[in-house]
PDB file of N, CA and C in Angstrom:
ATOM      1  N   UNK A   1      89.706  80.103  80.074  1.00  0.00           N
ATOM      2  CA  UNK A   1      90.982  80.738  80.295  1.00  0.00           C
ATOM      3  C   UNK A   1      91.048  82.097  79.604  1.00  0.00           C
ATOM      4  N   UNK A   2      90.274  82.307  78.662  1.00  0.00           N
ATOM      5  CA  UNK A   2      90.135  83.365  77.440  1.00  0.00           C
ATOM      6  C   UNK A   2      89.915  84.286  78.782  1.00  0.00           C
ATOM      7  N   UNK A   3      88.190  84.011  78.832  1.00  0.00           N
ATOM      8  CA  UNK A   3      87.797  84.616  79.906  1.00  0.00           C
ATOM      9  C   UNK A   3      88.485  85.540  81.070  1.00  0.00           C
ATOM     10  N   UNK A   4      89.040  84.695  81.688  1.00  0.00           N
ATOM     11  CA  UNK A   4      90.323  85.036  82.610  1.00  0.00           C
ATOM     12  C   UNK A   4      91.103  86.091  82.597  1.00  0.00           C
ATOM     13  N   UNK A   5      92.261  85.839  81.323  1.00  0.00           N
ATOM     14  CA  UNK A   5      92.631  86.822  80.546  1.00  0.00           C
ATOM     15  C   UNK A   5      92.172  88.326  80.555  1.00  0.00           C
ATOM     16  N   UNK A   6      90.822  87.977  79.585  1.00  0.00           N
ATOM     17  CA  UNK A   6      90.277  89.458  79.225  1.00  0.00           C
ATOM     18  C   UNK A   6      89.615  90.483  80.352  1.00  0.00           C
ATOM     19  N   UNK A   7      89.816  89.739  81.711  1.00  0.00           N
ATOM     20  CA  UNK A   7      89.103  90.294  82.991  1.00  0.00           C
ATOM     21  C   UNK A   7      90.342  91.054  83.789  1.00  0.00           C
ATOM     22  N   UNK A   8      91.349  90.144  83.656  1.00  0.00           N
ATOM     23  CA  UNK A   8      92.556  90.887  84.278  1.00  0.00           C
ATOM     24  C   UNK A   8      92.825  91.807  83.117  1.00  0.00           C
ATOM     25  N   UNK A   9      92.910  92.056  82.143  1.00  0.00           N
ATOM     26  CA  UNK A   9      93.203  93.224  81.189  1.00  0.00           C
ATOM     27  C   UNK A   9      92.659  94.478  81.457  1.00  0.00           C
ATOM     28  N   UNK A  10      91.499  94.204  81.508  1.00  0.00           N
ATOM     29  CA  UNK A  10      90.136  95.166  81.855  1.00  0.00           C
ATOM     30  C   UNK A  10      90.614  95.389  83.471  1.00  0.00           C
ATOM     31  N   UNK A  11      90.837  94.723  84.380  1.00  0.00           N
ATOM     32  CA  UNK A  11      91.020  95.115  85.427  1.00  0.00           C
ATOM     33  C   UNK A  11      92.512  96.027  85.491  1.00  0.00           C
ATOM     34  N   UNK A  12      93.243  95.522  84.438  1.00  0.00           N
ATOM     35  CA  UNK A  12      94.649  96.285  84.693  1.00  0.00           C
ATOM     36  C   UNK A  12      94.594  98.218  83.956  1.00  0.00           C
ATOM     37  N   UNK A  13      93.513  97.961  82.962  1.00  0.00           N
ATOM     38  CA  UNK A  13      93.154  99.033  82.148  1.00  0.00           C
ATOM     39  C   UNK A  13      92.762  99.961  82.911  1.00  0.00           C
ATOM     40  N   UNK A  14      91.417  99.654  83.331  1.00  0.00           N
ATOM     41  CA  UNK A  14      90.981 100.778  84.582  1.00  0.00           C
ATOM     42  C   UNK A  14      92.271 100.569  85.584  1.00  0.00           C
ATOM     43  N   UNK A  15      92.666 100.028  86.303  1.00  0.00           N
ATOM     44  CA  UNK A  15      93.507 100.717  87.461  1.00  0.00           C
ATOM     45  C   UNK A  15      94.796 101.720  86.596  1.00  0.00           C
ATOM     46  N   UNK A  16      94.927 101.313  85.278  1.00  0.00           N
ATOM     47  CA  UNK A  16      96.184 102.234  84.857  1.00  0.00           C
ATOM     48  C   UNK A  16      95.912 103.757  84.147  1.00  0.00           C
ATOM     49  N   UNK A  17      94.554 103.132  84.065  1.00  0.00           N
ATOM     50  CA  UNK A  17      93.425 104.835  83.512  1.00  0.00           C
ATOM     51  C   UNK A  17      93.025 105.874  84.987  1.00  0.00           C
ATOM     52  N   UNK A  18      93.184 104.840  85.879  1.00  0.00           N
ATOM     53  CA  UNK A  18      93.005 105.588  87.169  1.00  0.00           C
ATOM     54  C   UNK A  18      94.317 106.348  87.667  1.00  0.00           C
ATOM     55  N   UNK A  19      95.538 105.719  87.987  1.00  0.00           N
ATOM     56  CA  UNK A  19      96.647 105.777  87.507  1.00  0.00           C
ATOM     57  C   UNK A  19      97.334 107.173  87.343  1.00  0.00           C
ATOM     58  N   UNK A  20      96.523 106.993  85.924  1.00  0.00           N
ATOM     59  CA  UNK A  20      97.216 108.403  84.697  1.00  0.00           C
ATOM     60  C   UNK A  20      95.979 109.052  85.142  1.00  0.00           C
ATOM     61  N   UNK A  21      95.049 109.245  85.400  1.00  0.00           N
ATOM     62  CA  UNK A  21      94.253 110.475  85.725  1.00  0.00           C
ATOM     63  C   UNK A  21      94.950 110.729  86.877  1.00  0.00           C
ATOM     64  N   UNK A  22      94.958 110.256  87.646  1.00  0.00           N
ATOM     65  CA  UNK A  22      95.680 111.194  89.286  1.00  0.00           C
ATOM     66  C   UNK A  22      97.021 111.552  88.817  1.00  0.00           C
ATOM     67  N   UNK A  23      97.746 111.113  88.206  1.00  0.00           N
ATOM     68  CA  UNK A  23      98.776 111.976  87.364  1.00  0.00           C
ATOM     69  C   UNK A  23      98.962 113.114  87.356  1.00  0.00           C
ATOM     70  N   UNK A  24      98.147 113.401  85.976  1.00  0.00           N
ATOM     71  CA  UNK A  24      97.287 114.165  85.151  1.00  0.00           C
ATOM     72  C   UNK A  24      96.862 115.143  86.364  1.00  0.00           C
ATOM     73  N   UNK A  25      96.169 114.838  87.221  1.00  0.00           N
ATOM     74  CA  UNK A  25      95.596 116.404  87.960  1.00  0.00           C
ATOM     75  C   UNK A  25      96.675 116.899  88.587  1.00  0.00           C
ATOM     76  N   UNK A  26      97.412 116.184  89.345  1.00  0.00           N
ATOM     77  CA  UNK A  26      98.636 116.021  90.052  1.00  0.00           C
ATOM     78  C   UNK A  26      99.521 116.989  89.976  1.00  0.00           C
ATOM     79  N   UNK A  27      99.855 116.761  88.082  1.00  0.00           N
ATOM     80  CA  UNK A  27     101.325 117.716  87.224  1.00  0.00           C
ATOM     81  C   UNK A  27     100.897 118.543  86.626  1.00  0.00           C
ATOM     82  N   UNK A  28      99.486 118.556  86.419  1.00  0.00           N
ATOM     83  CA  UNK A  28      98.873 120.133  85.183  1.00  0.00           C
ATOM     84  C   UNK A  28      98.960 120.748  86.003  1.00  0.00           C
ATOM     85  N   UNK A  29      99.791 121.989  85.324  1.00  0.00           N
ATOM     86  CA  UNK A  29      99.517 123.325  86.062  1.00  0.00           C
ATOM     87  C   UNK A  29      97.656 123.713  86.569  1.00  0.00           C
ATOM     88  N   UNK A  30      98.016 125.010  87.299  1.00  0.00           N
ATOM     89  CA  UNK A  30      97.194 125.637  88.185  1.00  0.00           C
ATOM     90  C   UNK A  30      96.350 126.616  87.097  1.00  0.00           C
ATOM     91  N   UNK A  31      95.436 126.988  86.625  1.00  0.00           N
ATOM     92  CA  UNK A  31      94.903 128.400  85.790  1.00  0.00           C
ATOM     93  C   UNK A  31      95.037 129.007  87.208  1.00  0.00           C
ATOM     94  N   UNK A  32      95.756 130.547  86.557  1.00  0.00           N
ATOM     95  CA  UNK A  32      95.383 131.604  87.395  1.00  0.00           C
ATOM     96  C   UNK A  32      93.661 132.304  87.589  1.00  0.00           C
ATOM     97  N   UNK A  33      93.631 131.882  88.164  1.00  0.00           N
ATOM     98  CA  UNK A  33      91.949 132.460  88.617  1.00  0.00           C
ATOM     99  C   UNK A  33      92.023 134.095  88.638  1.00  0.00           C
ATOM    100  N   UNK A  34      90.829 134.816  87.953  1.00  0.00           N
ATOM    101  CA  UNK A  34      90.846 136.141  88.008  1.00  0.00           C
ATOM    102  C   UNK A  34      90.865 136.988  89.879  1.00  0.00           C
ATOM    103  N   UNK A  35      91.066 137.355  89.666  1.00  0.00           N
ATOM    104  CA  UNK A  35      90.909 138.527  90.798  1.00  0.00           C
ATOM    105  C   UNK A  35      89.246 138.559  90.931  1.00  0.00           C
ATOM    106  N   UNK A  36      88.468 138.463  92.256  1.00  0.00           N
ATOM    107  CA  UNK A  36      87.183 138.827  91.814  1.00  0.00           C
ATOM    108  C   UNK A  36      86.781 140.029  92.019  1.00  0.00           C
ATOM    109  N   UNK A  37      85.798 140.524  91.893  1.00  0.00           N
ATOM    110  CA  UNK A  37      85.182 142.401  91.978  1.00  0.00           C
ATOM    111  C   UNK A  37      85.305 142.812  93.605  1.00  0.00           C
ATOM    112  N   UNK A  38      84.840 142.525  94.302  1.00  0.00           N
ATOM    113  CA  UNK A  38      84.558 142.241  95.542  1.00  0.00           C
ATOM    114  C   UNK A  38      85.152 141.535  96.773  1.00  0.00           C
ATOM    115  N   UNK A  39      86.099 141.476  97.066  1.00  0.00           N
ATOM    116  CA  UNK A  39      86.954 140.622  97.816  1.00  0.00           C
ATOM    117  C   UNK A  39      86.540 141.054  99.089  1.00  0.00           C
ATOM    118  N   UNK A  40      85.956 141.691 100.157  1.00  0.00           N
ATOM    119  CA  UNK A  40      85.180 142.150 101.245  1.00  0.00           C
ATOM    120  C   UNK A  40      84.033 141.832 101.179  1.00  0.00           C
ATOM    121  N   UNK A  41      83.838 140.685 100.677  1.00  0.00           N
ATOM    122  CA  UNK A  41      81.993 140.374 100.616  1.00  0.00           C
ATOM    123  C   UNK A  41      81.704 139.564 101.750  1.00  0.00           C
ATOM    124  N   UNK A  42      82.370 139.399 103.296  1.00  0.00           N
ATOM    125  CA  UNK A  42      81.941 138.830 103.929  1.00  0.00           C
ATOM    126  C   UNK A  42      81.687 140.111 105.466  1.00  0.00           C
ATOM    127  N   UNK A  43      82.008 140.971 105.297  1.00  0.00           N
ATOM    128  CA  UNK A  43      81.225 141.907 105.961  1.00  0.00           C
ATOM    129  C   UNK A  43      82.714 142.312 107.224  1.00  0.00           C
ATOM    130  N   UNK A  44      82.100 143.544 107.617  1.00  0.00           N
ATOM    131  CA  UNK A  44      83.462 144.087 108.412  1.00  0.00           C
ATOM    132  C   UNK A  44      84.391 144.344 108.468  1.00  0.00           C
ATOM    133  N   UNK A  45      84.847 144.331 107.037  1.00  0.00           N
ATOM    134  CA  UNK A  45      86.370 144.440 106.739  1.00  0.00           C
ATOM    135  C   UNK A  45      86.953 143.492 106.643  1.00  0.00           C
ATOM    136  N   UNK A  46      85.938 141.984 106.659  1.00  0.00           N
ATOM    137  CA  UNK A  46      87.490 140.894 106.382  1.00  0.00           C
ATOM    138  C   UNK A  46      87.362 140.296 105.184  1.00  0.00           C
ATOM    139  N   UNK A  47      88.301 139.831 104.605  1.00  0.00           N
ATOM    140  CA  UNK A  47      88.159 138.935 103.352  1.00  0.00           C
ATOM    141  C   UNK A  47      87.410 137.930 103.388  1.00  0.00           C
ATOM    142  N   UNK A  48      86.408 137.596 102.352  1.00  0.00           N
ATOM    143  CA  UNK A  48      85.802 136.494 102.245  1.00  0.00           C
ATOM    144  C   UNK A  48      86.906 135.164 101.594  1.00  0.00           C
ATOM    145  N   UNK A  49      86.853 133.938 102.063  1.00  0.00           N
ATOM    146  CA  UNK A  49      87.398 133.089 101.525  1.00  0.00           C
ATOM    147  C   UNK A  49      87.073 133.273  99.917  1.00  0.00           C
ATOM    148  N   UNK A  50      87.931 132.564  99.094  1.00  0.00           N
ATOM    149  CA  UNK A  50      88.258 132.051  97.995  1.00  0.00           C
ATOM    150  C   UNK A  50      87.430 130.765  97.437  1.00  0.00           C
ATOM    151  N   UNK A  51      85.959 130.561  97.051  1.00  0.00           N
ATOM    152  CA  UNK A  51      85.055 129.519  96.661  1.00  0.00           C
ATOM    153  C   UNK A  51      86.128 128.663  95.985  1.00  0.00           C
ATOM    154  N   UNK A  52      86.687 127.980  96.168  1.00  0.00           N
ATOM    155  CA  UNK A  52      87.341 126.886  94.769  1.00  0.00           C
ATOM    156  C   UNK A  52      86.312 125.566  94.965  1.00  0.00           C
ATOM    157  N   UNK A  53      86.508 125.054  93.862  1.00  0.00           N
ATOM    158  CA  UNK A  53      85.559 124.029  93.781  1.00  0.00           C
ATOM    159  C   UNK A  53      86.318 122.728  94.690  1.00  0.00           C
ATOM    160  N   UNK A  54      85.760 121.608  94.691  1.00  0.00           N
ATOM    161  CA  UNK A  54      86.104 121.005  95.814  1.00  0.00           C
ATOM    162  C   UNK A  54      87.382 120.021  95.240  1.00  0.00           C
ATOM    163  N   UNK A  55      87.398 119.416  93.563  1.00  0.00           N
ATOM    164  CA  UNK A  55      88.413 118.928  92.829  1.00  0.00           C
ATOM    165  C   UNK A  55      89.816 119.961  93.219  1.00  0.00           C
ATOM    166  N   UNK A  56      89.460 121.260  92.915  1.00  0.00           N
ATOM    167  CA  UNK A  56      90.483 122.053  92.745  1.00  0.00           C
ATOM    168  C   UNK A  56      91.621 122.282  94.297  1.00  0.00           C
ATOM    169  N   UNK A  57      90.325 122.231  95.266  1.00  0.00           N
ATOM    170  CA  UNK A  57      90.638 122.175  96.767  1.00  0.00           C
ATOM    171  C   UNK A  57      91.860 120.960  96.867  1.00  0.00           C
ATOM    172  N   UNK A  58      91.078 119.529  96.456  1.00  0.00           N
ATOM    173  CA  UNK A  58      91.981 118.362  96.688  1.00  0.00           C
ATOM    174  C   UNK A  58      93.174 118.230  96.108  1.00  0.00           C
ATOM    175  N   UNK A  59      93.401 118.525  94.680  1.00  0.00           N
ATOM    176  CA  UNK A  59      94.678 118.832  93.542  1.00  0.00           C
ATOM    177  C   UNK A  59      95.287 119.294  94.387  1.00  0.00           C
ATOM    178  N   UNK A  60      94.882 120.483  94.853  1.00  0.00           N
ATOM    179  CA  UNK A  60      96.130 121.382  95.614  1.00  0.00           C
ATOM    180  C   UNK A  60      96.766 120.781  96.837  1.00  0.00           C
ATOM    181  N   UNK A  61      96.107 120.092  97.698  1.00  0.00           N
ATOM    182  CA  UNK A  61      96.285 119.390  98.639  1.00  0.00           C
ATOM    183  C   UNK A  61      97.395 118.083  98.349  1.00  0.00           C
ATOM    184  N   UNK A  62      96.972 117.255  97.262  1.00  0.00           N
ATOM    185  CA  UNK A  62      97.725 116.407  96.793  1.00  0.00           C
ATOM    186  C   UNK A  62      99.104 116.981  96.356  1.00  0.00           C
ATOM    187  N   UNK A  63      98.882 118.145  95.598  1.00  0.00           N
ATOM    188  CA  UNK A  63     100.399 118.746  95.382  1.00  0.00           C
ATOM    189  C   UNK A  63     100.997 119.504  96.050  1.00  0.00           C
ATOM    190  N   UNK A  64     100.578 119.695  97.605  1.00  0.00           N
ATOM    191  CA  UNK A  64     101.520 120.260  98.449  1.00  0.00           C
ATOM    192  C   UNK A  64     102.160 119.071  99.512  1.00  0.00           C
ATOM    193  N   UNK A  65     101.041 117.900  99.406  1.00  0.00           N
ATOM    194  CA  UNK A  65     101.889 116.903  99.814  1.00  0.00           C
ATOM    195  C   UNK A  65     103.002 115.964  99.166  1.00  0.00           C
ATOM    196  N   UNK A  66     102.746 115.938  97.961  1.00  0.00           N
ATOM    197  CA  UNK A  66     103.633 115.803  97.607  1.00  0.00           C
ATOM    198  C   UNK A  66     105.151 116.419  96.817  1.00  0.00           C
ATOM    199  N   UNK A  67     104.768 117.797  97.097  1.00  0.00           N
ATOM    200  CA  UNK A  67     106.353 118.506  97.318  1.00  0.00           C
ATOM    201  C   UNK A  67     106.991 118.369  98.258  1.00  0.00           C
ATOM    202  N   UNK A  68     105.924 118.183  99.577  1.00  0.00           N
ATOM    203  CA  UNK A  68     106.607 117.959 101.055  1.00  0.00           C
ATOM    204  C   UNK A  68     107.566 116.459 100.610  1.00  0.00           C
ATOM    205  N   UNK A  69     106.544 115.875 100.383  1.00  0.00           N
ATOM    206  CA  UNK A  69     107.431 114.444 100.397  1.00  0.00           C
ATOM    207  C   UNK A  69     108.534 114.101  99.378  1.00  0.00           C
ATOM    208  N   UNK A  70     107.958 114.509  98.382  1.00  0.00           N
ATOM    209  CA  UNK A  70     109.429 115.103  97.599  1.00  0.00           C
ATOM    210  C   UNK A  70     110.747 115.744  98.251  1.00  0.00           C
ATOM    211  N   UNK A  71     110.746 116.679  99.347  1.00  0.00           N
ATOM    212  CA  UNK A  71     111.400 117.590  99.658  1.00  0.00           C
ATOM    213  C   UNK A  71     112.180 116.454 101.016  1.00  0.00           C
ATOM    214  N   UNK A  72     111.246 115.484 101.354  1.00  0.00           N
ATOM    215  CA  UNK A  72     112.028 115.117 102.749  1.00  0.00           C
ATOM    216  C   UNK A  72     112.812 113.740 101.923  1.00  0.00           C
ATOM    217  N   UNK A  73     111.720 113.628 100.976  1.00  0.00           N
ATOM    218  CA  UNK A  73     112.920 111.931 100.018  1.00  0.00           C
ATOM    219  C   UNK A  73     114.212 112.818  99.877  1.00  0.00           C
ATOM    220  N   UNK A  74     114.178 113.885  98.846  1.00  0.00           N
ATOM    221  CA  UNK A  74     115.520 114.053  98.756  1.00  0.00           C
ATOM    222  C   UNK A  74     116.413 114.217 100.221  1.00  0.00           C
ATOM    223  N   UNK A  75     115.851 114.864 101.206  1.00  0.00           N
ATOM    224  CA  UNK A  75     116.520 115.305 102.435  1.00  0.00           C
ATOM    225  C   UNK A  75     117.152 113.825 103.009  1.00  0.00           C
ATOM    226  N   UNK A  76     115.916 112.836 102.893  1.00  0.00           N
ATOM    227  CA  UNK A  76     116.107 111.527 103.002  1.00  0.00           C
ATOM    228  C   UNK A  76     117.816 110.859 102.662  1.00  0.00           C
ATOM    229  N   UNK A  77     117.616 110.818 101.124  1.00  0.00           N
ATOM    230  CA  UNK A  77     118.697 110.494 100.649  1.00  0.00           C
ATOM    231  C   UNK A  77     119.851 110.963 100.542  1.00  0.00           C
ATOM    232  N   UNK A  78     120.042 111.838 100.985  1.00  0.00           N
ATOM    233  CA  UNK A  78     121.433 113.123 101.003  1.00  0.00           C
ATOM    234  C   UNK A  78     121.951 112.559 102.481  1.00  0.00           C
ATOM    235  N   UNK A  79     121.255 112.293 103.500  1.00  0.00           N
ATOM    236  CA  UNK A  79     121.484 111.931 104.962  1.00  0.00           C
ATOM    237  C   UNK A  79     121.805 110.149 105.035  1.00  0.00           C
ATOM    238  N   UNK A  80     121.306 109.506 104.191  1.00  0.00           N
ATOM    239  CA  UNK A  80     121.995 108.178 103.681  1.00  0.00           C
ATOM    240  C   UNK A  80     123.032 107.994 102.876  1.00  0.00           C
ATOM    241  N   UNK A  81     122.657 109.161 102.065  1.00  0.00           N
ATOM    242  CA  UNK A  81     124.276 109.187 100.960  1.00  0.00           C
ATOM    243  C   UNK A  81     125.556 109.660 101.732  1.00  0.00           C
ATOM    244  N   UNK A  82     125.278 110.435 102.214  1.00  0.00           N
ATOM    245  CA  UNK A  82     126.506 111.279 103.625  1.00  0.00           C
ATOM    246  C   UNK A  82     126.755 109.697 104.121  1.00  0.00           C
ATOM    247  N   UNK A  83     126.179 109.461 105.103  1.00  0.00           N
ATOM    248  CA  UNK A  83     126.468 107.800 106.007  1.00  0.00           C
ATOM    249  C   UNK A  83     127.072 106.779 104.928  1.00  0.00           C
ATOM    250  N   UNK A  84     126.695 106.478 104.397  1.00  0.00           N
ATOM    251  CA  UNK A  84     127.247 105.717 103.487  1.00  0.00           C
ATOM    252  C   UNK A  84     128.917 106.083 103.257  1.00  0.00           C
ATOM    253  N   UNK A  85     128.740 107.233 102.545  1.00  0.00           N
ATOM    254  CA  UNK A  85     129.846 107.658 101.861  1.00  0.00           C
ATOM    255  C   UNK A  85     130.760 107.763 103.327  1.00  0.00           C
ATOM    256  N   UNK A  86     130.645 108.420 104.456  1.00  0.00           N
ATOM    257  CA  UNK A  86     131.528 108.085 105.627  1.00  0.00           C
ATOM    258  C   UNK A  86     131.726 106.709 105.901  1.00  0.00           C
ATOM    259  N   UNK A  87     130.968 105.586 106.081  1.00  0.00           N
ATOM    260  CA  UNK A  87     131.066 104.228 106.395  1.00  0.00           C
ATOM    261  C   UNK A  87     132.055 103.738 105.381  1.00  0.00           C
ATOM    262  N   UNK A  88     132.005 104.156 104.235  1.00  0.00           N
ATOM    263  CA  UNK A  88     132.977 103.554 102.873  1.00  0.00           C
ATOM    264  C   UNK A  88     134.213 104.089 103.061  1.00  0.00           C
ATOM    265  N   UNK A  89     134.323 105.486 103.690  1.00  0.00           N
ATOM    266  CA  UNK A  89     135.459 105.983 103.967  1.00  0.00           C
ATOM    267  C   UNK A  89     136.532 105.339 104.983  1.00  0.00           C
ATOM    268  N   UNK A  90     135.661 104.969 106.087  1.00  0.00           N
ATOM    269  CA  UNK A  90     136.139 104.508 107.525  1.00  0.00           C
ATOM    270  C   UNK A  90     136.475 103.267 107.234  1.00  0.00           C
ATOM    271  N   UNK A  91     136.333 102.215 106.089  1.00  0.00           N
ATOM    272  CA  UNK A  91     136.317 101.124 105.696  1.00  0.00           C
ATOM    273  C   UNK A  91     137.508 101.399 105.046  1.00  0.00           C
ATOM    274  N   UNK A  92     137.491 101.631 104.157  1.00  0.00           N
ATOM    275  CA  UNK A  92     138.714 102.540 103.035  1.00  0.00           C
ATOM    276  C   UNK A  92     140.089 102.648 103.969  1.00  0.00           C
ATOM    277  N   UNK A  93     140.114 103.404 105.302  1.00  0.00           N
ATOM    278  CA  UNK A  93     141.180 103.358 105.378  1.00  0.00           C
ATOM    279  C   UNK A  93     141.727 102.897 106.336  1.00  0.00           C
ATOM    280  N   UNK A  94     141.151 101.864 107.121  1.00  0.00           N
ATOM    281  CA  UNK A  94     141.038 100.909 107.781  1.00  0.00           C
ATOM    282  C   UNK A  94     142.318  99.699 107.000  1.00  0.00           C
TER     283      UNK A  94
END
C-alpha cells in the first residue's frame, strides 16, 4: 500500500512540475530581441524572416491563444450575465 502511495505522489509531482513549467513559459515576459545588422539578407529587397528558436515560436503561439480565449471567456460571460440579468428582470416583474 506504501508502494501505491509513493507512485501516485511521484505521479502527481511530475504532472504538477509539468503544470508550473507551461505556466512559467506561458506568463514570463518576452526579452526584447536586438534589432539585427542586416534585415535584407534574403535578397531583392525583401525582409528576411525573424530566426526565433522553435520554444520561443510555440510560447508565442500559446500566448496569443490564449488572450484570444481569454478575450471570448470574458465576451462569453458578459453575454450570459446580460441574459441572466434580463431573465431575473422579466421574472421580477412578473
Amino acid at each position: 500500500m506504501a508502494k501505491r502511495r509513493r507512485s501516485g505522489f511521484l505521479a502527481g509531482l511530475i504532472i504538477g512540475i509539468a503544470i508550473g513549467a507551461a505556466v512559467t513559459l506561458v506568463l514570463t515576459p518576452r526579452p526584447v530581441a536586438a534589432p539585427s545588422a542586416d534585415p535584407t539578407d534574403a535578397g531583392e529587397g525583401e525582409t528576411a524572416p525573424v530566426a526565433d528558436d522553435p520554444l520561443a515560436a510555440v510560447v508565442s503561439r500559446v500566448r496569443e491563444r490564449y488572450q484570444d480565449a481569454l478575450v471570448q471567456g470574458r465576451e462569453a460571460f458578459e453575454r450570459a450575465r446580460a441574459e441572466a440579468l434580463q431573465l431575473y428582470n422579466q421574472a421580477r416583474s412578473q
